[in-house]
Structures are given as structure tokens and as C-alpha cells.
PDB file of N, CA and C in Angstrom:
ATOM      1  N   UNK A   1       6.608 -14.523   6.637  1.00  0.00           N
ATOM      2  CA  UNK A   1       5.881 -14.714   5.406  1.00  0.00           C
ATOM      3  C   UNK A   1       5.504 -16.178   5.223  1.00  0.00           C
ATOM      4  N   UNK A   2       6.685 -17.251   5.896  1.00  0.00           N
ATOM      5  CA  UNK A   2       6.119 -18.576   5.228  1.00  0.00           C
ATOM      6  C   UNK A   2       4.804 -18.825   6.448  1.00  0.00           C
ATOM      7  N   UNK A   3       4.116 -18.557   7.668  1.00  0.00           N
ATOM      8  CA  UNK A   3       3.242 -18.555   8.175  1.00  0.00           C
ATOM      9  C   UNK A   3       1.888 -18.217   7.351  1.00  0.00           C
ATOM     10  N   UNK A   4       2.418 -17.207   6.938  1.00  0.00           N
ATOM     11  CA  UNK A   4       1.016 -16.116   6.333  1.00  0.00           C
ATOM     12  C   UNK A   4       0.805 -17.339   5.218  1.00  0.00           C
ATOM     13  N   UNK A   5       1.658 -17.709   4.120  1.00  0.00           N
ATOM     14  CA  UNK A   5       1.799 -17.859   3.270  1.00  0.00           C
ATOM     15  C   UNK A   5       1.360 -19.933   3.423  1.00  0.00           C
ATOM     16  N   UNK A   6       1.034 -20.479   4.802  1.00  0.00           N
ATOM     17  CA  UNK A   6       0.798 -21.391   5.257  1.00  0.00           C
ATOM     18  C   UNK A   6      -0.438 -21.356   5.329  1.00  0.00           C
ATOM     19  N   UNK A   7      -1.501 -20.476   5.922  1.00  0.00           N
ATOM     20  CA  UNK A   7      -2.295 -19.998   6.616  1.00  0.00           C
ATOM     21  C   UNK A   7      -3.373 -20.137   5.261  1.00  0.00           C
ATOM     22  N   UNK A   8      -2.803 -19.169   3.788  1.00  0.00           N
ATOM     23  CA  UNK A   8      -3.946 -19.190   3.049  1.00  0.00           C
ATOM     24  C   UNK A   8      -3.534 -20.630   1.868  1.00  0.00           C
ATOM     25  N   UNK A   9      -2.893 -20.976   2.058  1.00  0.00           N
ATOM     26  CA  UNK A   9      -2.631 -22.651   0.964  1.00  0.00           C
ATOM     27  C   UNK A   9      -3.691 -23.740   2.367  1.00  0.00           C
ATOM     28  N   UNK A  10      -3.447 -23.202   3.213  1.00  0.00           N
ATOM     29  CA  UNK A  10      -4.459 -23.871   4.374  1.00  0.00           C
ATOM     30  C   UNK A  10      -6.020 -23.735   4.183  1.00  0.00           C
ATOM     31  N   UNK A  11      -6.503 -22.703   2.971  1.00  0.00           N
ATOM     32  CA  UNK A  11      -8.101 -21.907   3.921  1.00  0.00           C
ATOM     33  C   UNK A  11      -8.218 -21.535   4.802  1.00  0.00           C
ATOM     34  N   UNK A  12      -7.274 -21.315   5.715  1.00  0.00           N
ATOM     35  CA  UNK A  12      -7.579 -20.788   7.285  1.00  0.00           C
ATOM     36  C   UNK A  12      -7.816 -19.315   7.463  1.00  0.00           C
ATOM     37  N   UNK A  13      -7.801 -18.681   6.077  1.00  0.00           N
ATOM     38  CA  UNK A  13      -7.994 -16.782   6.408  1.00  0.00           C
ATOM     39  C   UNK A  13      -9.259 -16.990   5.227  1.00  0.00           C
ATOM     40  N   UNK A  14      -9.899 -16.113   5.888  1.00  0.00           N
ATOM     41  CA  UNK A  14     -11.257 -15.712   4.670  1.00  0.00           C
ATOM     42  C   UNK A  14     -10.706 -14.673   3.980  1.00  0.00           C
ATOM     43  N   UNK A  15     -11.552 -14.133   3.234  1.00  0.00           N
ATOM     44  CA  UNK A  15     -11.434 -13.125   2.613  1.00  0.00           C
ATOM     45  C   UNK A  15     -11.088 -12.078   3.070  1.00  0.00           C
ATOM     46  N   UNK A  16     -12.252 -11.603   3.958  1.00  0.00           N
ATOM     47  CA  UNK A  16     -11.925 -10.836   4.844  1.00  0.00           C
ATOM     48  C   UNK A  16     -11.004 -10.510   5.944  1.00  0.00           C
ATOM     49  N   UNK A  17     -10.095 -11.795   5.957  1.00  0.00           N
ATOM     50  CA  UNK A  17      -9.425 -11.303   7.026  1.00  0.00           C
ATOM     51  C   UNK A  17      -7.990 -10.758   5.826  1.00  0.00           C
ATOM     52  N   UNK A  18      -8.085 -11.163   4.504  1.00  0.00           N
ATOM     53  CA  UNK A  18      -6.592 -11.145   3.795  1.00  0.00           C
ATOM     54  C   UNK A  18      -6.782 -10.041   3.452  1.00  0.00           C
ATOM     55  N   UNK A  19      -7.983  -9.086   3.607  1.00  0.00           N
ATOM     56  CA  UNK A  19      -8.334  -7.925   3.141  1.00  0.00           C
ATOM     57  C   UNK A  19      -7.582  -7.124   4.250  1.00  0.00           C
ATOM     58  N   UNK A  20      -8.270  -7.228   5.445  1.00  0.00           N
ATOM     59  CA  UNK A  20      -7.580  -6.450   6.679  1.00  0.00           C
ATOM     60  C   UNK A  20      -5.820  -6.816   6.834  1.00  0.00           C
ATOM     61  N   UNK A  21      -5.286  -7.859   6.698  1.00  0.00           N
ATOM     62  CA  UNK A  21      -4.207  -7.888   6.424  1.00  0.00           C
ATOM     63  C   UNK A  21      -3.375  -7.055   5.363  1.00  0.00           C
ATOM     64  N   UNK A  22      -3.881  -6.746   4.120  1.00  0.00           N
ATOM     65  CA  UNK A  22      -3.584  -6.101   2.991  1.00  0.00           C
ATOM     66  C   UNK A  22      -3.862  -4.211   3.730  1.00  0.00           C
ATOM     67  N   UNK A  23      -5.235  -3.774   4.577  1.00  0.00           N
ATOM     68  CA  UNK A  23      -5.593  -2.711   5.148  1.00  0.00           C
ATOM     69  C   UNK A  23      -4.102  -2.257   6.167  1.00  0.00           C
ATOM     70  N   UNK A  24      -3.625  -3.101   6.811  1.00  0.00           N
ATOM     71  CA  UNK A  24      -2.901  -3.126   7.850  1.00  0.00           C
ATOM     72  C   UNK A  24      -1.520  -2.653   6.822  1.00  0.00           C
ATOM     73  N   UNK A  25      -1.166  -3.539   6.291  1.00  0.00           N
ATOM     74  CA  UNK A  25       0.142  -3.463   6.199  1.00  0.00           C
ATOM     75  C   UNK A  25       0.223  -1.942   4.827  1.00  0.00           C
ATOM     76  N   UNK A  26      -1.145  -1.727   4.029  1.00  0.00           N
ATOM     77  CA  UNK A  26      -1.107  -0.687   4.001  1.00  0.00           C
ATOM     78  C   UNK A  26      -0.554   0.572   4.783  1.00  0.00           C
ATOM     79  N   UNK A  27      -1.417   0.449   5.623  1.00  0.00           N
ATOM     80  CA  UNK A  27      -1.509   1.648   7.028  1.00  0.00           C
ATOM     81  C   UNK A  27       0.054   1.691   7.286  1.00  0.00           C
ATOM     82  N   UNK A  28       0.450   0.396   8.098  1.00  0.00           N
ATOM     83  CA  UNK A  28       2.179   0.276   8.553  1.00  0.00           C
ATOM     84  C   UNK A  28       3.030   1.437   7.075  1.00  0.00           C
ATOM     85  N   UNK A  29       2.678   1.166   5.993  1.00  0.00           N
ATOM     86  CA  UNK A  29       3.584   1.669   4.905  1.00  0.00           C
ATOM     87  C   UNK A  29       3.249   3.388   4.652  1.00  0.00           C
ATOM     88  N   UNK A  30       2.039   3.694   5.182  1.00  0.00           N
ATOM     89  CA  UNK A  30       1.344   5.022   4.330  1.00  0.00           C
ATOM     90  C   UNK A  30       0.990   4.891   3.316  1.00  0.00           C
ATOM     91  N   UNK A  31       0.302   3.732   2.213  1.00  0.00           N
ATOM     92  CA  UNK A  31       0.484   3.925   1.183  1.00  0.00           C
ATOM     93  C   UNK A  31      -0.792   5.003   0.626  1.00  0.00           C
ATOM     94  N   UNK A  32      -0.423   5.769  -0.040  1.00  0.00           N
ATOM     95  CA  UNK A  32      -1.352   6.641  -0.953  1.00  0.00           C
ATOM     96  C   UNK A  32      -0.967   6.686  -1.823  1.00  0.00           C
ATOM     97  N   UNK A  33      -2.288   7.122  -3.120  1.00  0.00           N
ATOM     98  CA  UNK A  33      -2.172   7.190  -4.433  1.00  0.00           C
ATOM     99  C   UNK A  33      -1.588   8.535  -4.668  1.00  0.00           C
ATOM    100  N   UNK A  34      -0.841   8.823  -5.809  1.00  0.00           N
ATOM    101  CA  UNK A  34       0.085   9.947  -6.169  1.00  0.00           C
ATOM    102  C   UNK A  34      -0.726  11.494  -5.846  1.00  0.00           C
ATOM    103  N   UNK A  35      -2.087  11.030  -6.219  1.00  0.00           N
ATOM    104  CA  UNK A  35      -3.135  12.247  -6.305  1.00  0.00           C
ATOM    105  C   UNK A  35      -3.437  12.563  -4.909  1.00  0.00           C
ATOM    106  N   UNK A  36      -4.117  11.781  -3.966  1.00  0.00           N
ATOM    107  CA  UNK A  36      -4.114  11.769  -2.458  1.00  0.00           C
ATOM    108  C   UNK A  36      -3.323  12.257  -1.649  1.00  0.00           C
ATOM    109  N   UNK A  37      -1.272  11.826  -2.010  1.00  0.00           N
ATOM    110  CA  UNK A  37      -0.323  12.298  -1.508  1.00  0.00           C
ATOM    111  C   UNK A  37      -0.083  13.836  -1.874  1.00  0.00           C
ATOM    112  N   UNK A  38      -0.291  13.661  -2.966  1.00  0.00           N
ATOM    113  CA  UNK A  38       0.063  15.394  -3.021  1.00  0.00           C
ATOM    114  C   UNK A  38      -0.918  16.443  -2.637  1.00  0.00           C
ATOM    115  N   UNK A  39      -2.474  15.967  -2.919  1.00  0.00           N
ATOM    116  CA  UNK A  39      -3.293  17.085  -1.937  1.00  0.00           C
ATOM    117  C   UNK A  39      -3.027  17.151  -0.872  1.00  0.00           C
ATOM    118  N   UNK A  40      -2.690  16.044   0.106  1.00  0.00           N
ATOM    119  CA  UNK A  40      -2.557  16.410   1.136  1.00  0.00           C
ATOM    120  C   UNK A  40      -1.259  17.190   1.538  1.00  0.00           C
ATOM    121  N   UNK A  41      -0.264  17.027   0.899  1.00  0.00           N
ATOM    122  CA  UNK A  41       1.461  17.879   1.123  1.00  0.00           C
ATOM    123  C   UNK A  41       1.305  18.570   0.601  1.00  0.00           C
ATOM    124  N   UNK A  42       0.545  19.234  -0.142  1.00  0.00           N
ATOM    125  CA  UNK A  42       0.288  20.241  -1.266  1.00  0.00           C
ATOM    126  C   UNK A  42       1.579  20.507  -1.813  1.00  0.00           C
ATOM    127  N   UNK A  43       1.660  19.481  -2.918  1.00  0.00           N
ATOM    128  CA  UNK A  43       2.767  19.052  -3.804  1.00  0.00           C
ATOM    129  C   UNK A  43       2.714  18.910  -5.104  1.00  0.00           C
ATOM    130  N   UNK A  44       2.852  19.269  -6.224  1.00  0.00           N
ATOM    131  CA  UNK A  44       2.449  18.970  -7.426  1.00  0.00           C
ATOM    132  C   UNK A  44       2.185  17.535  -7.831  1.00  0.00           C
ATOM    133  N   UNK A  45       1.290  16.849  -8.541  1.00  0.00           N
ATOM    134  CA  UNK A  45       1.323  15.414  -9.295  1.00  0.00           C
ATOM    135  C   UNK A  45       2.516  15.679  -9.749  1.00  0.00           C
ATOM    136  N   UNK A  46       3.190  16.071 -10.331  1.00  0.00           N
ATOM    137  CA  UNK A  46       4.341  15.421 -10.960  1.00  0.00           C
ATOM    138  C   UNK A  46       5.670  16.085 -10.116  1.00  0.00           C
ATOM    139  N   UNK A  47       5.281  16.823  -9.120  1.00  0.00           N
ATOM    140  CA  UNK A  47       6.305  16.656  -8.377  1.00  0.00           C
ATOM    141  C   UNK A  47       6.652  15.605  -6.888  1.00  0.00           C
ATOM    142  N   UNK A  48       5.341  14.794  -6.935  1.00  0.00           N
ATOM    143  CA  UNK A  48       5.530  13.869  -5.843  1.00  0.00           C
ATOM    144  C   UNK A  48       5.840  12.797  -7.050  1.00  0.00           C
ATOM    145  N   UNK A  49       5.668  12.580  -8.146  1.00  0.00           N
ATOM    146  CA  UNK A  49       5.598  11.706  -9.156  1.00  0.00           C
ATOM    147  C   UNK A  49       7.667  11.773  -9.259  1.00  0.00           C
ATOM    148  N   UNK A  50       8.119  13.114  -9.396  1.00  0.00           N
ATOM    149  CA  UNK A  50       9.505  12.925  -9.994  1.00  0.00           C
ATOM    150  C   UNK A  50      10.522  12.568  -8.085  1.00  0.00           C
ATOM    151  N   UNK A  51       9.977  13.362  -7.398  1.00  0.00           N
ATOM    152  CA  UNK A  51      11.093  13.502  -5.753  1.00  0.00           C
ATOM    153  C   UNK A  51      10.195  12.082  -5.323  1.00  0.00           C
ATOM    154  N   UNK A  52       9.179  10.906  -5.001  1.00  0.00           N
ATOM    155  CA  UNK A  52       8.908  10.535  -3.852  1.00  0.00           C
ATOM    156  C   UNK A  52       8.819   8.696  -4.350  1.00  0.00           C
ATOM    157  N   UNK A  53       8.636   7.922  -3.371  1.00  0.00           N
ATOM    158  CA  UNK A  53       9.376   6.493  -3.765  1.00  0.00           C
ATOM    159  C   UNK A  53       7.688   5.838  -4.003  1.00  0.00           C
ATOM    160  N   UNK A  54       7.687   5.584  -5.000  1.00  0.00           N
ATOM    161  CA  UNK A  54       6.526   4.985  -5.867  1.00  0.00           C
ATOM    162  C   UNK A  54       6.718   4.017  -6.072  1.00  0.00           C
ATOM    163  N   UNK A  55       5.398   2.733  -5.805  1.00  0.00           N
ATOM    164  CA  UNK A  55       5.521   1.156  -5.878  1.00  0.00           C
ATOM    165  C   UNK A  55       3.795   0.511  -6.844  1.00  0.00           C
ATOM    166  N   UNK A  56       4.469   0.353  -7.880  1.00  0.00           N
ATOM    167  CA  UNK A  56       3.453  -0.499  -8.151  1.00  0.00           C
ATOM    168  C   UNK A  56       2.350  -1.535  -7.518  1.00  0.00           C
ATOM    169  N   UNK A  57       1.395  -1.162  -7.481  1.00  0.00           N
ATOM    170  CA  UNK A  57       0.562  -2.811  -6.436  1.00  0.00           C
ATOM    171  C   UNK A  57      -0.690  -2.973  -7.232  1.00  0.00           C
ATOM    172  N   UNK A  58      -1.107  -4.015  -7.499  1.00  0.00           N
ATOM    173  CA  UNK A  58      -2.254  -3.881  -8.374  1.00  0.00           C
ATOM    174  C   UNK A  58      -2.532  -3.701  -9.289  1.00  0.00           C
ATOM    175  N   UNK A  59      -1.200  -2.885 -10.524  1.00  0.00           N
ATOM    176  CA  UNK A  59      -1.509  -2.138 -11.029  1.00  0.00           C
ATOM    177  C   UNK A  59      -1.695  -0.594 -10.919  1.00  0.00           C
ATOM    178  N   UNK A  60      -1.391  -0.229  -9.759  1.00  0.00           N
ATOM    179  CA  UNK A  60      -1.939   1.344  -9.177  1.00  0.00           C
ATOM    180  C   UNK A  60      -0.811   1.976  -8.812  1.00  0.00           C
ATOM    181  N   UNK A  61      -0.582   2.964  -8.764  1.00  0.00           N
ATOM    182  CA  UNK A  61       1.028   3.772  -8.261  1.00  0.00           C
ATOM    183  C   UNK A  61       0.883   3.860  -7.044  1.00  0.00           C
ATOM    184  N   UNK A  62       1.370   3.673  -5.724  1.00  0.00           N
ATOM    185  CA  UNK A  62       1.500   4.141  -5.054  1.00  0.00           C
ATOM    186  C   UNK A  62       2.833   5.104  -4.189  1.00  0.00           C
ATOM    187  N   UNK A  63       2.487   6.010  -3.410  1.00  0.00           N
ATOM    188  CA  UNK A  63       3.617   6.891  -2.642  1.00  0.00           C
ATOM    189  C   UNK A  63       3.771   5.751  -1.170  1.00  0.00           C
ATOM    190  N   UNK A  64       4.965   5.660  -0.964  1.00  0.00           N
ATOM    191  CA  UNK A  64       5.452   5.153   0.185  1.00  0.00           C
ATOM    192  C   UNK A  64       6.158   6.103   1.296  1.00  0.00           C
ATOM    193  N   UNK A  65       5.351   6.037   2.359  1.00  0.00           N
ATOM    194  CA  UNK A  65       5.669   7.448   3.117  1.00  0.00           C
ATOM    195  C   UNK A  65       5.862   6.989   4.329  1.00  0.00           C
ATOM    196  N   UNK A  66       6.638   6.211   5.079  1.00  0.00           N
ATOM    197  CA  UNK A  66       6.536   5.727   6.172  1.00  0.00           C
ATOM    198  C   UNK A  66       7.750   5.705   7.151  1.00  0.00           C
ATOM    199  N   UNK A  67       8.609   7.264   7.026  1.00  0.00           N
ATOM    200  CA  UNK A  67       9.559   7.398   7.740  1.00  0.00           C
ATOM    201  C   UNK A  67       9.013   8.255   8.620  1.00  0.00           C
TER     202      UNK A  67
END
């Protein structure tokens, strides 16, 4: 982290690359929104909402699915 965290107090990442960084480490986690996760598990909203590990980012709920 203190690299990454070197890198943009530097200017050395554009936008775009902190975007694909943010895309990536998405992906690594699974993150999906509560609504997304459960169509696809065909799971109730409020039953991926009460059983599954939910993280704030943004402001936005997300499901963390990455076992």
C-alpha cells in the first residue's frame, strides 16, 4: 500500500490507470451489488442482505464473494 499510496502523492498514475486498479482489485474480491448477487444465486434481496458479508464503498453496498 505505501507504494501505491507513493505513486499517486507522486502524479505518476492517471486517472485511468487508478480506475483499472480500483476494476482489478474489484474483480480479485467479486464485488457485486446486493441486487446483481442475488439474481445471479437466485437468492432473495434480503436474503443475501441478512446470510452474506456486505462492505460499504462509495457509499454503495457491496457482496464480497471471493472464496
Amino acid at each position: 500500500m505505501d507504494r501505491l499510496e507513493i505513486l499517486i502523492i507522486e502524479n505518476q498514475l492517471s486517472n485511468d490507470s487508478l480506475v483499472q486498479i480500483i476494476e482489478l482489485c474489484g474483480s480479485y474480491l467479486n464485488l457485486q451489488t446486493i441486487s446483481d448477487y442475488s439474481k445471479e444465486n437466485k437468492i432473495s434481496y434480503n436474503g443475501v442482505k441478512k446470510c452474506r458479508n456486505i462492505k460499504k464503498i462509495f457509499n454503495v453496498n457491496f457482496i464480497i464473494d471471493n472464496d
